[in-house]
Protein backbone atom coordinates (compact mmCIF):
# COMPACT_ATOMS: atom_id res chain seq x y z
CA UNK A 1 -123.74 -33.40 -63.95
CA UNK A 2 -123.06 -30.04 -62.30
CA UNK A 3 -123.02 -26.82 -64.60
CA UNK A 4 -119.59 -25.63 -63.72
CA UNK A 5 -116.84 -26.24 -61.21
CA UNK A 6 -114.60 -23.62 -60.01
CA UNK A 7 -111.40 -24.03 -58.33
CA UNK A 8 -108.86 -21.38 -56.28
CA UNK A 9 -105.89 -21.72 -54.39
CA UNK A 10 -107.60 -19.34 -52.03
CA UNK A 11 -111.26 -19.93 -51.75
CA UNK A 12 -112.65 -18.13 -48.31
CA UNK A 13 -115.09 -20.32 -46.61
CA UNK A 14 -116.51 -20.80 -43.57
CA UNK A 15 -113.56 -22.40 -41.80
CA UNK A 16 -111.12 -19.82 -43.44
CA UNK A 17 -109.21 -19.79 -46.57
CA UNK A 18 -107.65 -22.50 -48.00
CA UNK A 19 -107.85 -24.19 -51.78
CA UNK A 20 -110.95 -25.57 -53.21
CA UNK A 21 -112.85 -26.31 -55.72
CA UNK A 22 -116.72 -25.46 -55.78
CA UNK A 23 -119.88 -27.49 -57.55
CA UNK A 24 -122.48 -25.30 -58.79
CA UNK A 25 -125.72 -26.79 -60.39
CA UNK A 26 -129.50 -24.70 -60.98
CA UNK A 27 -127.86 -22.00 -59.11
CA UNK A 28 -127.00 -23.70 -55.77
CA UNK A 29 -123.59 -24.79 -54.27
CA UNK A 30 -123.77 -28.59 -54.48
CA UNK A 31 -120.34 -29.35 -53.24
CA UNK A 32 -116.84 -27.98 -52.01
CA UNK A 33 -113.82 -30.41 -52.47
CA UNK A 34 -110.20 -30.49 -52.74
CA UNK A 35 -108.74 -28.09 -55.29
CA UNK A 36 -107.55 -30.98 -57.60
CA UNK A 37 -110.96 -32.80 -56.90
CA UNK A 38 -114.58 -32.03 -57.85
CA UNK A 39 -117.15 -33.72 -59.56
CA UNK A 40 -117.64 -33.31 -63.56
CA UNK A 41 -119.20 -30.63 -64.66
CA UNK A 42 -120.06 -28.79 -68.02
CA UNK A 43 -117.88 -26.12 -67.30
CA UNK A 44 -114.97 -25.23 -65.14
CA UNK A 45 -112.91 -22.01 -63.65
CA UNK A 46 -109.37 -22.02 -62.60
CA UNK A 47 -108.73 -19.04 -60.68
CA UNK A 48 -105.17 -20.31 -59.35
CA UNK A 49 -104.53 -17.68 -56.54
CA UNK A 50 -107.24 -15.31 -57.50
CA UNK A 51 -109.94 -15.49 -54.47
CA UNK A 52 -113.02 -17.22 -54.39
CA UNK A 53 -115.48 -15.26 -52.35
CA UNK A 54 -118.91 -15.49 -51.48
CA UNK A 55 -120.68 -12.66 -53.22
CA UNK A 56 -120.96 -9.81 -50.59
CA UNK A 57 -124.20 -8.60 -49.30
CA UNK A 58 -124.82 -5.10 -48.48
CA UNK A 59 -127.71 -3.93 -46.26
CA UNK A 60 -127.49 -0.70 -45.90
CA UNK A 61 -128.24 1.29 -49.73
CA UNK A 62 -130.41 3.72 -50.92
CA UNK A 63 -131.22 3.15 -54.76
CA UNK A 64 -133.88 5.95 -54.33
CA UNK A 65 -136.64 4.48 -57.17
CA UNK A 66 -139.02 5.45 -57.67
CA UNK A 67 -139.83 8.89 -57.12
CA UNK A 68 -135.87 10.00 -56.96
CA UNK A 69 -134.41 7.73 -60.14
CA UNK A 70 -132.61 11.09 -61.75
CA UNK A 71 -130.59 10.57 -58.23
CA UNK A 72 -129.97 6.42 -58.78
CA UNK A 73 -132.05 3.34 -59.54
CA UNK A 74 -132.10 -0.11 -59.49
CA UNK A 75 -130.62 -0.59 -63.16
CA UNK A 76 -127.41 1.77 -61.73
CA UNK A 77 -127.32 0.88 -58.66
CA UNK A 78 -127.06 -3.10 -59.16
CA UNK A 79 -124.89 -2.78 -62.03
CA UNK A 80 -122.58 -1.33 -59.79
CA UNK A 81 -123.10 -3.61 -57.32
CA UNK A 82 -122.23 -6.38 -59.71
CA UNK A 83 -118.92 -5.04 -60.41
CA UNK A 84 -117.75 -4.01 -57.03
CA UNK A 85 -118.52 -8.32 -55.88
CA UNK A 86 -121.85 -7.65 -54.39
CA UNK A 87 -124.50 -9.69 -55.32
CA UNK A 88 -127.52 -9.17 -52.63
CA UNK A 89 -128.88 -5.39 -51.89
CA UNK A 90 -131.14 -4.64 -49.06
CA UNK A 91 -132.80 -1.28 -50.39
CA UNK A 92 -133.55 1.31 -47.39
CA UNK A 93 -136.83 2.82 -47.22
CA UNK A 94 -136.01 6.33 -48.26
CA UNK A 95 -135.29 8.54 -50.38
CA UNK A 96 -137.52 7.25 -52.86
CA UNK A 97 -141.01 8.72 -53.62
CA UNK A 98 -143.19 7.18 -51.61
CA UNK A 99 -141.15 6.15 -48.84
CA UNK A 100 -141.57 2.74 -47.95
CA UNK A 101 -143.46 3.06 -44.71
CA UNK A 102 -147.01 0.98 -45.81
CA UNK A 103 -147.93 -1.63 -48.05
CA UNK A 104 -148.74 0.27 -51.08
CA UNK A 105 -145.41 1.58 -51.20
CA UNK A 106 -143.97 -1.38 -50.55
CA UNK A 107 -145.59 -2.18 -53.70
CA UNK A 108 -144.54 0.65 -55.59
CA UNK A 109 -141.00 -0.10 -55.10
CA UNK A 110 -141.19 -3.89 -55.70
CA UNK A 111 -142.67 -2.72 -59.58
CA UNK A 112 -139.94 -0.27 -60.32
CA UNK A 113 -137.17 -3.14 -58.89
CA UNK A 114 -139.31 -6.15 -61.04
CA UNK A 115 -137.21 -7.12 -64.21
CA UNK A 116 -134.35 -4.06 -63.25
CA UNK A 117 -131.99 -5.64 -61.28
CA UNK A 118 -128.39 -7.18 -62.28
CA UNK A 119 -128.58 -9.01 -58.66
CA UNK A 120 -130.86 -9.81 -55.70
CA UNK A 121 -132.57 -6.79 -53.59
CA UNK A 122 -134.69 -6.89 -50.41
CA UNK A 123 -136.15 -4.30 -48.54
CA UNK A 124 -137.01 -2.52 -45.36
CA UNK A 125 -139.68 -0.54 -44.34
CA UNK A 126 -139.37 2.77 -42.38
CA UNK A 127 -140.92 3.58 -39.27
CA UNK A 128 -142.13 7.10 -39.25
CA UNK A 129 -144.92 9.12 -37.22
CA UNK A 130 -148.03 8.05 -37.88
CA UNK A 131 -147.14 4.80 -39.57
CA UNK A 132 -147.13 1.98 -36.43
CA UNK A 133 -150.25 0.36 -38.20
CA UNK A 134 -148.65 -0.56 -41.40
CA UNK A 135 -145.14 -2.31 -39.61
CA UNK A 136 -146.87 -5.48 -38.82
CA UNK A 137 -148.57 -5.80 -42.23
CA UNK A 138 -144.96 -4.43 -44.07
CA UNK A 139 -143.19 -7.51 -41.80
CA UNK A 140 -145.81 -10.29 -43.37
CA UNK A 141 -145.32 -8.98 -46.49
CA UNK A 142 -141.51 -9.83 -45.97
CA UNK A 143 -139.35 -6.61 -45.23
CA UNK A 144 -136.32 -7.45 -43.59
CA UNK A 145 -137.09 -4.84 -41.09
CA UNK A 146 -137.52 -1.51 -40.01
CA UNK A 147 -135.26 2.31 -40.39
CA UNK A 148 -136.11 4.86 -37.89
CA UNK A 149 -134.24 8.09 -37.38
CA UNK A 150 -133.73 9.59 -34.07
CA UNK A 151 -133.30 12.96 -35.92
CA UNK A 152 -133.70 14.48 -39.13
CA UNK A 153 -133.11 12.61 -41.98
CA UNK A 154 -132.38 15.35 -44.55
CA UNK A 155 -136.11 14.87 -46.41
CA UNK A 156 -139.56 15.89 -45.50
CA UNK A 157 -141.34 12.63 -46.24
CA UNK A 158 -139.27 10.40 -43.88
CA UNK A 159 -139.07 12.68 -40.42
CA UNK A 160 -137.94 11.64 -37.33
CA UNK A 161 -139.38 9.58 -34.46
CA UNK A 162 -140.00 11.11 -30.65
CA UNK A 163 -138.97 9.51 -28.03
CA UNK A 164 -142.40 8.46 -27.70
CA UNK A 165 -143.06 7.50 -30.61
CA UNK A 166 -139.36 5.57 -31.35
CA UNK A 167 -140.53 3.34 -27.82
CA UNK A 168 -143.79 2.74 -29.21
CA UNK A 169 -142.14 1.45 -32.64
CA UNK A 170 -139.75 -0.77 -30.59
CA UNK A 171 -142.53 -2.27 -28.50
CA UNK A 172 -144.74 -3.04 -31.94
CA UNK A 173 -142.14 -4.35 -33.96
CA UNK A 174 -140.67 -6.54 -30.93
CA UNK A 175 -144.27 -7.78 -30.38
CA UNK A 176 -143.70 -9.90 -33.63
CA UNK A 177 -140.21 -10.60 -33.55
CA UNK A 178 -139.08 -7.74 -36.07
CA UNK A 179 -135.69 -5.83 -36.50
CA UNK A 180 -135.23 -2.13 -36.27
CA UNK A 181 -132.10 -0.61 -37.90
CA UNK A 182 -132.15 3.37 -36.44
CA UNK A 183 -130.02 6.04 -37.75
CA UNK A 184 -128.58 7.55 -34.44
CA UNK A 185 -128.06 11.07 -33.73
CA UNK A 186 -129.49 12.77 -31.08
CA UNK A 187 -131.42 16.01 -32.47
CA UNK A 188 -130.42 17.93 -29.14
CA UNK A 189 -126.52 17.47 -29.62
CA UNK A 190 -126.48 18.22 -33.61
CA UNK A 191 -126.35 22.57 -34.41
CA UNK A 192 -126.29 24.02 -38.02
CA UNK A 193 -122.83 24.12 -38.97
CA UNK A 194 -121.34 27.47 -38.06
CA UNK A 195 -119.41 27.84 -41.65
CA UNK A 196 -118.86 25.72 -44.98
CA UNK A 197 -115.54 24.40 -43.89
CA UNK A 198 -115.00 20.66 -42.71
CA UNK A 199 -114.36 21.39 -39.76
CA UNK A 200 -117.32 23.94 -38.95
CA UNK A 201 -119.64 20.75 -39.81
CA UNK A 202 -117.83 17.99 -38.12
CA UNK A 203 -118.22 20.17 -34.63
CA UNK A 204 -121.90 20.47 -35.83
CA UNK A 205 -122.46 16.62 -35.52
CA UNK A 206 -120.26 15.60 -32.48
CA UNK A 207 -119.67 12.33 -31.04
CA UNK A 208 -122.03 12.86 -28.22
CA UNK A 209 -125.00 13.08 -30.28
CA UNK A 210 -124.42 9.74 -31.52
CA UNK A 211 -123.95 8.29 -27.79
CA UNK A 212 -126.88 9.94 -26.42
CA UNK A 213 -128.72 8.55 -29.58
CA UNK A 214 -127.05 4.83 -28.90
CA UNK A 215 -127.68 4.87 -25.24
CA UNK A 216 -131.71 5.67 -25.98
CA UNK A 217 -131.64 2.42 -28.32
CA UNK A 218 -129.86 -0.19 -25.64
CA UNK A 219 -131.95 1.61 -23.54
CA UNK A 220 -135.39 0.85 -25.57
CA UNK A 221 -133.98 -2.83 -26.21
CA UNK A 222 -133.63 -3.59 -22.66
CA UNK A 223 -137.27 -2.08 -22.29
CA UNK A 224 -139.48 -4.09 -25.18
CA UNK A 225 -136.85 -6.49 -26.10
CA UNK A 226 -137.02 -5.77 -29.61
CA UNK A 227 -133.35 -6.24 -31.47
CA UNK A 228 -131.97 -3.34 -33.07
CA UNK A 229 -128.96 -2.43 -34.82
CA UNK A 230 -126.91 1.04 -34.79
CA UNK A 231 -126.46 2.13 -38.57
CA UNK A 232 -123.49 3.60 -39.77
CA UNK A 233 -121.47 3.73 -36.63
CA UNK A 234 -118.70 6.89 -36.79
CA UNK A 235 -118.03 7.65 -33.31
CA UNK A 236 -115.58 5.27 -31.28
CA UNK A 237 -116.78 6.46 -28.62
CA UNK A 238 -119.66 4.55 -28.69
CA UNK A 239 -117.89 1.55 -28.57
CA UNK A 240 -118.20 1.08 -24.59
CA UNK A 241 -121.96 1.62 -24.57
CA UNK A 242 -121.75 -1.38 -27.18
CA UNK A 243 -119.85 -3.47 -24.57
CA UNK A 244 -121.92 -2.81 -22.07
CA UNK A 245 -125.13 -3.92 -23.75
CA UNK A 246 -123.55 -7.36 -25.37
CA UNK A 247 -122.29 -7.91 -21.54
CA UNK A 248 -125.90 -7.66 -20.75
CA UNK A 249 -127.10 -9.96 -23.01
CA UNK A 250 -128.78 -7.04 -24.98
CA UNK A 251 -129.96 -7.43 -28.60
CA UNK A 252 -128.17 -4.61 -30.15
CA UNK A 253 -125.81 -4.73 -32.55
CA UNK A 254 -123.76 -2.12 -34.77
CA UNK A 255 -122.08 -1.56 -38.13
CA UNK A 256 -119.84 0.93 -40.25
CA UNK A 257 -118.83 1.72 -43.60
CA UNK A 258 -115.83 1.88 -45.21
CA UNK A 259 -115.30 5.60 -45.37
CA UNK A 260 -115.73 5.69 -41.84
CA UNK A 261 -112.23 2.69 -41.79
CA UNK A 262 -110.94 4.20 -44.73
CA UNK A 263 -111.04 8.34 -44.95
CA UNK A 264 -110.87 10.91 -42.33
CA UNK A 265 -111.27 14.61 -41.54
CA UNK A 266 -107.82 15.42 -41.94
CA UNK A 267 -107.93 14.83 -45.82
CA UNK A 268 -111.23 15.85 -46.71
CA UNK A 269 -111.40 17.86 -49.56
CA UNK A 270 -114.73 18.38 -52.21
CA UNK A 271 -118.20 17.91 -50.36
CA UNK A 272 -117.46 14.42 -52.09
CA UNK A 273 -116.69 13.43 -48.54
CA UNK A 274 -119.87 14.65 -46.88
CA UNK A 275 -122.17 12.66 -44.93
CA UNK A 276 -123.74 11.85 -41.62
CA UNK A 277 -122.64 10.99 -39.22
CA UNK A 278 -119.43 12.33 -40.25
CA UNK A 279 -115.97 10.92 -41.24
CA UNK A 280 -113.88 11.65 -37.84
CA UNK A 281 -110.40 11.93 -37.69
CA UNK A 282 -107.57 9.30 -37.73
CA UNK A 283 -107.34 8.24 -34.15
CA UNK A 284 -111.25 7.62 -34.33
CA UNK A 285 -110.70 5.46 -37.37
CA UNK A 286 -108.03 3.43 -35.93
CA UNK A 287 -110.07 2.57 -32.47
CA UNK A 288 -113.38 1.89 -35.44
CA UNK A 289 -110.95 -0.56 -36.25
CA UNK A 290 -110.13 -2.13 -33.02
CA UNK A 291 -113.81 -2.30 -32.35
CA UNK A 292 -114.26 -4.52 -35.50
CA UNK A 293 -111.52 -6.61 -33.87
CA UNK A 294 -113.16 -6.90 -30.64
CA UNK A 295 -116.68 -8.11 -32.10
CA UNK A 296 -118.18 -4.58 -31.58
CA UNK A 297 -118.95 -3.93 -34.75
CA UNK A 298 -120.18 -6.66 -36.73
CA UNK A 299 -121.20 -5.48 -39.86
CA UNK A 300 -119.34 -3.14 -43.05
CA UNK A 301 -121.87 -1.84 -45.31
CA UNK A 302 -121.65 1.20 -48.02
CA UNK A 303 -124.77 3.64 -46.69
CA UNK A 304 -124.17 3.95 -50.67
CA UNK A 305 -126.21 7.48 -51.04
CA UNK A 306 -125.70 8.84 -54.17
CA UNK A 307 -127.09 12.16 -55.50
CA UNK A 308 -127.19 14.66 -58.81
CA UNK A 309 -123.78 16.14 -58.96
CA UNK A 310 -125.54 19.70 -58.65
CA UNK A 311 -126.69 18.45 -54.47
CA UNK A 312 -123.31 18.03 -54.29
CA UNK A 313 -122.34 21.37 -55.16
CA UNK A 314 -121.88 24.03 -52.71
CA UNK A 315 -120.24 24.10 -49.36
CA UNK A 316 -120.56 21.64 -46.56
CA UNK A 317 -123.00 23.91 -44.83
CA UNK A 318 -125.04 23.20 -47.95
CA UNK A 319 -124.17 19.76 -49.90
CA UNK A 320 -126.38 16.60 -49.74
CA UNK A 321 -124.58 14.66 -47.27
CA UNK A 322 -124.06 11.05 -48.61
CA UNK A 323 -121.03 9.15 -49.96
CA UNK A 324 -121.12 6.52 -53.07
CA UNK A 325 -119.07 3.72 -52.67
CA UNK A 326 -121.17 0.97 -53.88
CA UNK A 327 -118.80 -0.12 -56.27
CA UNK A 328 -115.50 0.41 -54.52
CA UNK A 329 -116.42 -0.84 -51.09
CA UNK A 330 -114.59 -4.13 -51.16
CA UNK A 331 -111.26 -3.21 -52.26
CA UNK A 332 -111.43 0.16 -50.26
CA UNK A 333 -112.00 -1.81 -47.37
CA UNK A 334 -109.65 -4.37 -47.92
CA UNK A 335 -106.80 -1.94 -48.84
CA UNK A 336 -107.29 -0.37 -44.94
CA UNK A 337 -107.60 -3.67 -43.80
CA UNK A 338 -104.80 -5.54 -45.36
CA UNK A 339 -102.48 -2.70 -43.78
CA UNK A 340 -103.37 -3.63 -40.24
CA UNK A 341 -102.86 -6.84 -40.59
CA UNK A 342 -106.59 -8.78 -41.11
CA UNK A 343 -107.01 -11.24 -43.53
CA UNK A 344 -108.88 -11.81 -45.92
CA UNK A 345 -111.38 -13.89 -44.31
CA UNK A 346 -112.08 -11.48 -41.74
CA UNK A 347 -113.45 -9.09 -44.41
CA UNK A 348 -115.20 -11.71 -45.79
CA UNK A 349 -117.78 -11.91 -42.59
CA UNK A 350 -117.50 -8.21 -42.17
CA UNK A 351 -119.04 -7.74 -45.59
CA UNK A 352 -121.22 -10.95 -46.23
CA UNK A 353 -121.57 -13.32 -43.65
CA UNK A 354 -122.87 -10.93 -40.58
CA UNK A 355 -124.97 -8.38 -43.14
CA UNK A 356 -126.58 -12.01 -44.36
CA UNK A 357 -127.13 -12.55 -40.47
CA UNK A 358 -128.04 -9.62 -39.42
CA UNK A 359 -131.30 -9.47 -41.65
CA UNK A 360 -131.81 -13.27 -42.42
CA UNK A 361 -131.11 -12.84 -45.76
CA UNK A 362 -131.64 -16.50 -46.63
CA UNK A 363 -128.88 -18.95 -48.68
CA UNK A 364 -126.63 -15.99 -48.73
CA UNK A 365 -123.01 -14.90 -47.08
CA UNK A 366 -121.45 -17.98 -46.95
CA UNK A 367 -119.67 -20.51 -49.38
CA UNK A 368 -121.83 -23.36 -48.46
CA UNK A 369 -123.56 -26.60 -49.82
CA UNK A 370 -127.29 -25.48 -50.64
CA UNK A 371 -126.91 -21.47 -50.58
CA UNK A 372 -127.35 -19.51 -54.02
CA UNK A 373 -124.08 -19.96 -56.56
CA UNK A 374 -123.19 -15.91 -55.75
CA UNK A 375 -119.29 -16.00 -55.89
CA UNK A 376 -116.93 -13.15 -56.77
CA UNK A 377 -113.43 -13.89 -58.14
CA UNK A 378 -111.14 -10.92 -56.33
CA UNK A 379 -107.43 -10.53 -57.09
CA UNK A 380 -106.49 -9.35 -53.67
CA UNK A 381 -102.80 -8.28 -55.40
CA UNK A 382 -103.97 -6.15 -58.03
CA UNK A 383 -103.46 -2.22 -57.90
CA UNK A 384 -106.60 -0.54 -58.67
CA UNK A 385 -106.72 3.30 -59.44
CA UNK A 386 -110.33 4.89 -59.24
CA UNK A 387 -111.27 6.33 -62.55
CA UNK A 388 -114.96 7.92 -61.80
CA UNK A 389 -115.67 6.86 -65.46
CA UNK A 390 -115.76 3.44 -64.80
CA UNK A 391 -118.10 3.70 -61.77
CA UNK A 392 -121.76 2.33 -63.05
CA UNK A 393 -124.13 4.16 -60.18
CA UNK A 394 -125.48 7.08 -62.13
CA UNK A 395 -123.74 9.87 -60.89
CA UNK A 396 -120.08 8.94 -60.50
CA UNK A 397 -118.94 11.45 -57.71
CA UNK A 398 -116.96 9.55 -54.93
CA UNK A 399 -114.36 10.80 -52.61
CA UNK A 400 -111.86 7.78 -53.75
CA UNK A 401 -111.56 9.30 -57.33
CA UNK A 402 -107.60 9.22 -57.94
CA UNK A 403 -107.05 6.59 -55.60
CA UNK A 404 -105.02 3.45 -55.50
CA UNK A 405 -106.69 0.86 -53.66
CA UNK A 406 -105.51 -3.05 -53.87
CA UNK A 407 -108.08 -5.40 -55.07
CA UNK A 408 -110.01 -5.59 -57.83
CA UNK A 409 -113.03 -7.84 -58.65
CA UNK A 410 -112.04 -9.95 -61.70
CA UNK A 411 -115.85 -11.91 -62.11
CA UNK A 412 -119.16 -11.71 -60.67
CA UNK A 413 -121.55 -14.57 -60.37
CA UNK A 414 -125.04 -14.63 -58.95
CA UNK A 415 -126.83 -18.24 -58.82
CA UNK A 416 -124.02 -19.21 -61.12
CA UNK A 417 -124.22 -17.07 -63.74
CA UNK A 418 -121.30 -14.58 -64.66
CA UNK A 419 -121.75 -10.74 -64.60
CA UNK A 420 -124.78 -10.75 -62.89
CA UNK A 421 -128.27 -10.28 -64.17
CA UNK A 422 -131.37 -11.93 -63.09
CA UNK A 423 -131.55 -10.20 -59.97
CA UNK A 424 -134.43 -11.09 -57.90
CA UNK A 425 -136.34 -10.09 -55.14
CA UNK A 426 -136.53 -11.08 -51.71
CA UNK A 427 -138.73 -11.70 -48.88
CA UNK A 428 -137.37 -12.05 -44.96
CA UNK A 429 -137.58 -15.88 -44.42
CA UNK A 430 -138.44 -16.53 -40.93
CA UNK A 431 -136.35 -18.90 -39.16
């Protein structure tokens, strides 16, 4: 006998939405059948119109244990990921303390994540100078690949790769079939912001650095053949460079986040809103959009980044850039994208099924016979007003504070069980 059986009039799987009811037994999907079907089971769910997701996965946070755990952690972080319908993390290298750019600190973080986490986490490793010995051994030991930056990266231990050096990671990690992820800005376009105003530090990171930084990386692809993948996309106007690589049968692919589809520079306020590559204004947004439409952009992930409130303080000359939506991603982004017109569905393999793909995140991102029991029940209808003191990452300073979205997350489960807990960690399955 399955363990539980839960039904919705609007279940989103593979094929689209449409009513179901799903078969869950030792923490696997064991069947999907008509909503007034379904095996027994010791337990069952009616959701009636609530929506049965798969549980989201997000590749692109920094939880920042150990060495940085008064900024978040794995307890915080996950906890929030629970509640915001997320139920696999894929932890970036930095800004912990070490970074994890060998096997030791690959090490160190998998003992401060061991027993901590409220759902499943996976890592990458960072390629840095100095480090191209240690990415083959940090790919057997099962990182889901590797973060570069093409400039700085806003701490010390973590600096940027040359030219040089950025070809010679490509050629080493394509030499064993490995991903690189690569935070694009070119250094030469970016300038320290010329006051603490918004818009003195938007000019300071303009579109062209990121296109000079995404033409380098289709450039390096085409060269060593190694697949890599633009983080935290901003600027439209990379979009064509995009097209232009997928025409040519490049390996390069792209995501952004949802303050990038959600906010922009004509309504930020508090350093709240500060990161980088920066929030653009509206009519960037709405092409973002179209380029999510068009295939472009395959992925929407948080770049969660939290930090102590006091980083935050200051001007935007000054503030830690980083935005912490962990928790809020899913109805933030489904608010924006309910209002031009994409369903449900669509967000769906925004924000599980191409983040699973994208780093071979195994049995996860789809509603499917054999993959883990992580479902989220998610009243697409329900008004839902940000109070900061219901956030669970450990500093609760967000830019949607006050805000109405529409969605809210009514149950979490990972591998079948409700609320999360049990998180575990992963290893890159090669397929």
């Amino acid at each position: 006998m399955d363990d539980l059986l839960i039904r919705s009039r609007r279940a989103v799987l593979p094929d689209g939405a449409r009513p179901a009811a799903v078969s869950l037994r030792d923490g696997r999907i064991t069947a999907i059948s008509g909503y007034a079907e379904g095996a027994p089971a010791a337990a069952s769910v009616d959701l009636g119109d609530v929506a049965l997701l798969p549980g989201l996965v997000d590749t692109h946070v920094h939880i920042n244990e150990p060495g940085r755990t008064h900024w978040e952690g794995f307890a915080t972080a996950t906890r929030a990921a629970a509640a915001g319908g997320v139920t696999t993390l894929v932890d970036m290298p930095l800004n912990s303390l070490p970074p994890t750019v060998d096997p030791a600190a690959l090490a160190a973080k998998r003992a401060a994540a061991e027993a901590a986490c409220a759902v499943d986490v996976g890592f990458w490793g960072g390629a840095v100078p100095g480090n191209l010995a240690s990415l083959r051994p940090l790919h057997d030991l099962g990182v889901f690949g590797f973060k570069c930056f093409a400039s700085d990266s806003g701490v010390p231990e973590f600096p940027p790769l040359s030219r040089e050096e950025m070809r010679a990671a490509f050629r080493e990690i394509a030499s064993f079939g490995g991903l690189v992820v690569v935070h694009a800005e070119d250094p030469a376009a970016l300038s320290p912001p010329s006051g603490g105003g918004y818009p003195e530090f938007l000019a300071s990171r303009p579109p062209s650095a990121e296109r000079r930084a995404v033409e380098q990386v289709v450039r390096l692809a085409e060269e060593t053949g190694a697949r890599a993948h633009i983080l935290h996309l901003s600027a439209a106007g990379c979009l064509d460079v995009l097209a232009e690589a997928r025409a040519g049968g490049l390996p390069v692919t792209a995501e952004t986040c949802p303050h990038y589809l959600t906010l922009s520079a004509q309504e930020a306020g508090g350093t709240a809103f500060k990161c980088c590559p920066p929030i653009r204004d509206a009519a960037n947004r709405e092409l973002l959009w179209q380029g999510l439409a068009d295939g472009l952009i395959s992925c929407v992930v948080t770049d969660h980044s939290p930090c102590p409130p006091e980083l935050k303080r200051g001007d935007f000359a000054t503030a830690w850039g980083g935005v912490s939506s962990l928790q809020l991603g899913l109805p933030a982004v489904w608010t924006a994208a309910r209002e031009r017109g994409h369903r449900l569905d669509e967000v769906v393999r925004w924000m599980s099924g191409a983040p699973a793909a994208l780093a071979a995140v195994p049995r996860k991102g789809a509603i499917a016979v054999g993959n883990d029991a992580d479902l989220v029940a998610f009243d697409p209808d329900e008004p839902l007003t940000v109070d900061p003191a219901a956030l669970h990452h450990r500093h609760p300073v967000t830019p949607y504070e006050g805000r109405t979205l529409t969605g809210a997350v009514r149950t979490t489960w990972l591998r079948g069980t409700p609320g999360g807990g049990g998180g575990r960690l992963l290893h890159r399955e090669d397929r």
